[in-house]
Protein backbone atom coordinates (compact mmCIF):
# COMPACT_ATOMS: atom_id res chain seq x y z
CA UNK A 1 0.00 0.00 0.00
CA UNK A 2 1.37 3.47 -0.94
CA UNK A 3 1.73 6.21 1.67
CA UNK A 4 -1.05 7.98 -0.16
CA UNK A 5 -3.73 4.72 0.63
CA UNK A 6 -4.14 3.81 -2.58
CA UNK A 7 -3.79 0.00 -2.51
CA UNK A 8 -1.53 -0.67 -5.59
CA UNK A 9 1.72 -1.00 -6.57
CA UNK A 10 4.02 -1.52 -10.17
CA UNK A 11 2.29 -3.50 -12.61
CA UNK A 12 -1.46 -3.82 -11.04
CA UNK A 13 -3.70 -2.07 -13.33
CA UNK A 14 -5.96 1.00 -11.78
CA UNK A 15 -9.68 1.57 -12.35
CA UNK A 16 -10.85 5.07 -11.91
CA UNK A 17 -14.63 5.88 -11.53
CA UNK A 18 -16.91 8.46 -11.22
CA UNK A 19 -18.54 9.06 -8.33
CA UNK A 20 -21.98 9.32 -9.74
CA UNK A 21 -23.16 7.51 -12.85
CA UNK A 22 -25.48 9.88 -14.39
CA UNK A 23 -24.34 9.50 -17.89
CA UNK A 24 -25.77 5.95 -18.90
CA UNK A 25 -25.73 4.50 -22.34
CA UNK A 26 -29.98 4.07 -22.60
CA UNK A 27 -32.25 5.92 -20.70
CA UNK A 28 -35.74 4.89 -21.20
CA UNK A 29 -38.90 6.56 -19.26
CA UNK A 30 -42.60 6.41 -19.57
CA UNK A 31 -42.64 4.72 -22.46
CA UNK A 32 -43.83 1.64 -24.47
CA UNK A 33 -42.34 -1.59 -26.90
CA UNK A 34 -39.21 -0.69 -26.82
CA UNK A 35 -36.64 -2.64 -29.09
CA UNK A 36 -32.63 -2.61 -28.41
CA UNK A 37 -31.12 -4.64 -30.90
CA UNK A 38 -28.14 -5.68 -32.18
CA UNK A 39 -26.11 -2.98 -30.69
CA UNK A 40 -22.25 -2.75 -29.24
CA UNK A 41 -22.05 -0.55 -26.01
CA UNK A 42 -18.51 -0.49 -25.04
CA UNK A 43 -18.63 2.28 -22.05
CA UNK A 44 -20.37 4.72 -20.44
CA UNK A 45 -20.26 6.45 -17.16
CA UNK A 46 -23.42 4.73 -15.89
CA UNK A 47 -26.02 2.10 -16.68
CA UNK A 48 -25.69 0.34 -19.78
CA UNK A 49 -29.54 0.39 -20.01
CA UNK A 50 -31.68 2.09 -16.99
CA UNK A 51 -35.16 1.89 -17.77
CA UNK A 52 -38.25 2.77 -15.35
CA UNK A 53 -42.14 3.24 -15.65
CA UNK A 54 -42.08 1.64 -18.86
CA UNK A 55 -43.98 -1.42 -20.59
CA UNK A 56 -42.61 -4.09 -23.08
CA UNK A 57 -39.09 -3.95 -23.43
CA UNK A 58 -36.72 -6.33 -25.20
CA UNK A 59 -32.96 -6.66 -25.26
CA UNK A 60 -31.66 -8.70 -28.14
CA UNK A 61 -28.64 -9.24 -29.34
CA UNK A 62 -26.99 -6.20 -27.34
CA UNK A 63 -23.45 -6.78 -26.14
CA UNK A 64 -21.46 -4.79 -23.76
CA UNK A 65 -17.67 -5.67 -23.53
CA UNK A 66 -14.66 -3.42 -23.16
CA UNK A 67 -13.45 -2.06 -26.24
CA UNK A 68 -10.73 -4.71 -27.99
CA UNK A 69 -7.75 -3.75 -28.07
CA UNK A 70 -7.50 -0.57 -26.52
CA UNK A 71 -6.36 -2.17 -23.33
CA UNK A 72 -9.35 -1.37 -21.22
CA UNK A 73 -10.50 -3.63 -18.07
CA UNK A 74 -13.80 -2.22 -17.38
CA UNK A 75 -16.97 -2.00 -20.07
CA UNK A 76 -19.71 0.13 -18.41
CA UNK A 77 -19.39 1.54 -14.92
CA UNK A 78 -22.48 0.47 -13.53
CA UNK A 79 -25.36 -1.99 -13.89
CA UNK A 80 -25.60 -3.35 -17.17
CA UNK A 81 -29.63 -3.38 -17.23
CA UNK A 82 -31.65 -2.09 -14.79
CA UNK A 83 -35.77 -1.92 -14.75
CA UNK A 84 -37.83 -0.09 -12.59
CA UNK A 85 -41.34 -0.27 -12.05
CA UNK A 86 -41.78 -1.54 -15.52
CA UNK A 87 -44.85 -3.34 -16.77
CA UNK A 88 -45.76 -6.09 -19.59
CA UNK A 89 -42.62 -7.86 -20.61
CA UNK A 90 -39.04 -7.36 -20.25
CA UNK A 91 -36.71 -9.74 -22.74
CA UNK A 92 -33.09 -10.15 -22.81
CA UNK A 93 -32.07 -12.43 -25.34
CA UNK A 94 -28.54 -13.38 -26.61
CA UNK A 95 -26.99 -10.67 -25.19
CA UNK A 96 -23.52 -10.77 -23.64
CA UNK A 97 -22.30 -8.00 -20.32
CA UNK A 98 -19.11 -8.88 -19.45
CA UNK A 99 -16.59 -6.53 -16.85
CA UNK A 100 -19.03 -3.93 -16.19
CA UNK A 101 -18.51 -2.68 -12.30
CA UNK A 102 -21.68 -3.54 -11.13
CA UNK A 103 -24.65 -6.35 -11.67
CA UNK A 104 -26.02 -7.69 -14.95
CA UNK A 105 -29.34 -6.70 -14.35
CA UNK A 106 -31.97 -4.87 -11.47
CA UNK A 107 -35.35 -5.73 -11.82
CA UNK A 108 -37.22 -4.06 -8.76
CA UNK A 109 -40.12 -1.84 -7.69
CA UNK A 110 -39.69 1.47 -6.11
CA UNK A 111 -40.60 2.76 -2.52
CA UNK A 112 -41.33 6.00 -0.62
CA UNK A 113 -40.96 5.60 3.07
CA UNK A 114 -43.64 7.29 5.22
CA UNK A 115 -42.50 10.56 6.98
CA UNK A 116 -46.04 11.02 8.99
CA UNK A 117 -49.48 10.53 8.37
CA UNK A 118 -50.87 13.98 7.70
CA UNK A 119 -54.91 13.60 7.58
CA UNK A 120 -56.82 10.82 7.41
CA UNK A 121 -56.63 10.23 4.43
CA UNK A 122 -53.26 11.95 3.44
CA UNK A 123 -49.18 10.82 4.37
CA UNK A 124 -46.31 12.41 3.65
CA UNK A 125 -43.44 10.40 2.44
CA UNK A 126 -39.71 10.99 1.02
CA UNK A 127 -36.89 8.87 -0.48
CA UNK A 128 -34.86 6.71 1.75
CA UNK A 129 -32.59 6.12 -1.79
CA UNK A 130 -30.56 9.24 -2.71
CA UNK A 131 -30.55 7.90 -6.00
CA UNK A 132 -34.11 7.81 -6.70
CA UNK A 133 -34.63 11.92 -5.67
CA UNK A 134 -36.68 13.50 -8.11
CA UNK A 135 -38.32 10.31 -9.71
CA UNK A 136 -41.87 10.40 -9.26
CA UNK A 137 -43.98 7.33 -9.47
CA UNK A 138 -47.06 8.29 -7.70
CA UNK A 139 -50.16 9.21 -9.72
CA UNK A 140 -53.99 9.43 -9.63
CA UNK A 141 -56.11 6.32 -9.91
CA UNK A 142 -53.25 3.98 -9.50
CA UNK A 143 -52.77 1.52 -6.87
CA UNK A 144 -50.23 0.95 -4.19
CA UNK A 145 -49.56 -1.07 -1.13
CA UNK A 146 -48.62 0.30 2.49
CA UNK A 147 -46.32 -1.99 4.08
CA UNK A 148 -45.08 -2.81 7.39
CA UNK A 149 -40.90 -2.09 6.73
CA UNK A 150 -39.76 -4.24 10.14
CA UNK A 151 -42.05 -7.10 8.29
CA UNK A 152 -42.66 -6.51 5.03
CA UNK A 153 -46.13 -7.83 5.34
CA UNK A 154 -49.03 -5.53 3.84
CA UNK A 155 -51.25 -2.95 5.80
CA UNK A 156 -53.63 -2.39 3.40
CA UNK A 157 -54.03 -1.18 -0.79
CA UNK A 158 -55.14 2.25 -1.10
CA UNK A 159 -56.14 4.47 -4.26
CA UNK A 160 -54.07 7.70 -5.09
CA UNK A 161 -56.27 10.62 -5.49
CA UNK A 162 -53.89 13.49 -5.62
CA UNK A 163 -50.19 13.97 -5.69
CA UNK A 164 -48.27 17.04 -4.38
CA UNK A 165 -44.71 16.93 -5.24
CA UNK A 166 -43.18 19.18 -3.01
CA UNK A 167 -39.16 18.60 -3.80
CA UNK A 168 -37.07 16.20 -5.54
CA UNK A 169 -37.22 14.42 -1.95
CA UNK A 170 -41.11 14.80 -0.21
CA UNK A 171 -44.22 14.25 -1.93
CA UNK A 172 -47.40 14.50 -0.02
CA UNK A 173 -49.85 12.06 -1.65
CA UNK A 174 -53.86 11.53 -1.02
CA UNK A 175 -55.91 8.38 -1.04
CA UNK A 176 -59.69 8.20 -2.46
CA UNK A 177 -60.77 6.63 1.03
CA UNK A 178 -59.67 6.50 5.04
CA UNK A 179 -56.56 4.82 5.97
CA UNK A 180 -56.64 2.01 8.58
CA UNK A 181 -55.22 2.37 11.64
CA UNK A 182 -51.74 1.55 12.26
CA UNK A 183 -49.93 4.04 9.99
CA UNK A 184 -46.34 4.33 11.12
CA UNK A 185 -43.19 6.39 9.98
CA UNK A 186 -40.80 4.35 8.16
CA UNK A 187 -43.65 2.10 6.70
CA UNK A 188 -43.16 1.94 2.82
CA UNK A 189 -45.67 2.79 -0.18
CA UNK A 190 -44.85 0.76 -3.09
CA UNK A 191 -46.92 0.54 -6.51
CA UNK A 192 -48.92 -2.64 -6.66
CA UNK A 193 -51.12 -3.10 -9.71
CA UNK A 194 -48.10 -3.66 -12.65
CA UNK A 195 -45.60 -6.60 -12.54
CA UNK A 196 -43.45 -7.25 -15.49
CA UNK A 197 -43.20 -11.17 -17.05
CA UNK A 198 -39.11 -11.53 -17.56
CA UNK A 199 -37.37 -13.79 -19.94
CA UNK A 200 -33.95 -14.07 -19.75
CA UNK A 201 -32.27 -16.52 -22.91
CA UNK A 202 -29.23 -17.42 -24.38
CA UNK A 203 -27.47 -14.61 -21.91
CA UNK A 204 -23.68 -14.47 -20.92
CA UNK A 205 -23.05 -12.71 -18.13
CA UNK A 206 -19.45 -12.33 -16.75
CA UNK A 207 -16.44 -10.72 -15.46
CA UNK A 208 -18.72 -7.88 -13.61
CA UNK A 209 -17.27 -6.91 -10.23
């Protein structure tokens, strides 16, 4: 180890990263039958593809690798695929993601936590995940699900009648009816009426970190 901390020494090769991966290769948001196909993605400083609140999505044939020949260790410096709250199907066929820094894919719902219950019908919540500030999921006439965050068991389903985004980080949110009793801070609302059907075929995933 060098006096500096850095934990390397003559002839180890050194990856640098950003600190924040805001610049991914595909970024793909409220939106519908999307098609990625036969495509080469050698870097970017992010997600190879981050896609959320979007329905029927397919993957074929895309392939991220480091460059050949240029030396390079690393492909992209995140996730190679990563879904959120996404509906219908999502399809990832004969694709390869090999030495990217982080995981092959995320598929994954999104939560608010509950700050406090604000009327009996009303809560105000914020983002426990720094990295989901300013995304905004919440919207009339859909459905979520309150759950209990020490059990993850469900409270109850409730109907969103209004949304008031106050910052990229609170949002107070109104239901159509009462809440039960037993509303607690740090209980979660999550969306509950869209899961996506995933096929994943003739995939090689390797080398990520």
């Amino acid at each position: 180890v060098r006096e500096d901390g850095l934990p390397a020494t003559v002839g180890h090769v050194v990856v640098l990263g950003a600190a924040s991966r805001v610049n991914p290769g595909f970024f793909i948001a409220d939106s519908r039958d999307i098609l990625i196909k036969d495509v080469n993605l050698c870097h970017c400083g992010g997600m190879g593809v981050i896609a959320q609140m979007s329905h029927n999505i397919e993957l074929n044939h895309l392939v991220i690798v480091p460059s050949s020949g240029k030396g390079r260790v690393v492909s992209i410096t995140a996730d190679a695929t990563h879904f959120v709250n996404c509906s219908g199907y999502i399809r990832m066929i004969d694709c390869t993601f090999r030495n990217q820094k982080d995981d092959a894919t995320n598929i994954h719902g999104l939560y608010m936590g509950i700050d406090k219950q604000t009327s009996p019908r009303s809560l105000q919540l914020s983002w426990r995940n720094g990295a989901q500030q300013g995304l905004q999921f919440l919207r009339p006439g859909m459905t979520v699900e309150i759950v209990r965050n020490k059990t993850m068991t469900q409270l109850c389903r409730a109907t969103v009648k209004s949304v008031e985004v106050l910052n990229r980080h609170i949002t107070n949110v109104t239901f159509t009816a009462d809440l039960p009793d037993g509303i607690e801070p740090d209980m979660v609302v999550a969306a509950d009426d869209a899961y996506p059907d995933v096929l994943i075929s003739g995939c090689t995933f390797s080398g990520n970190r």
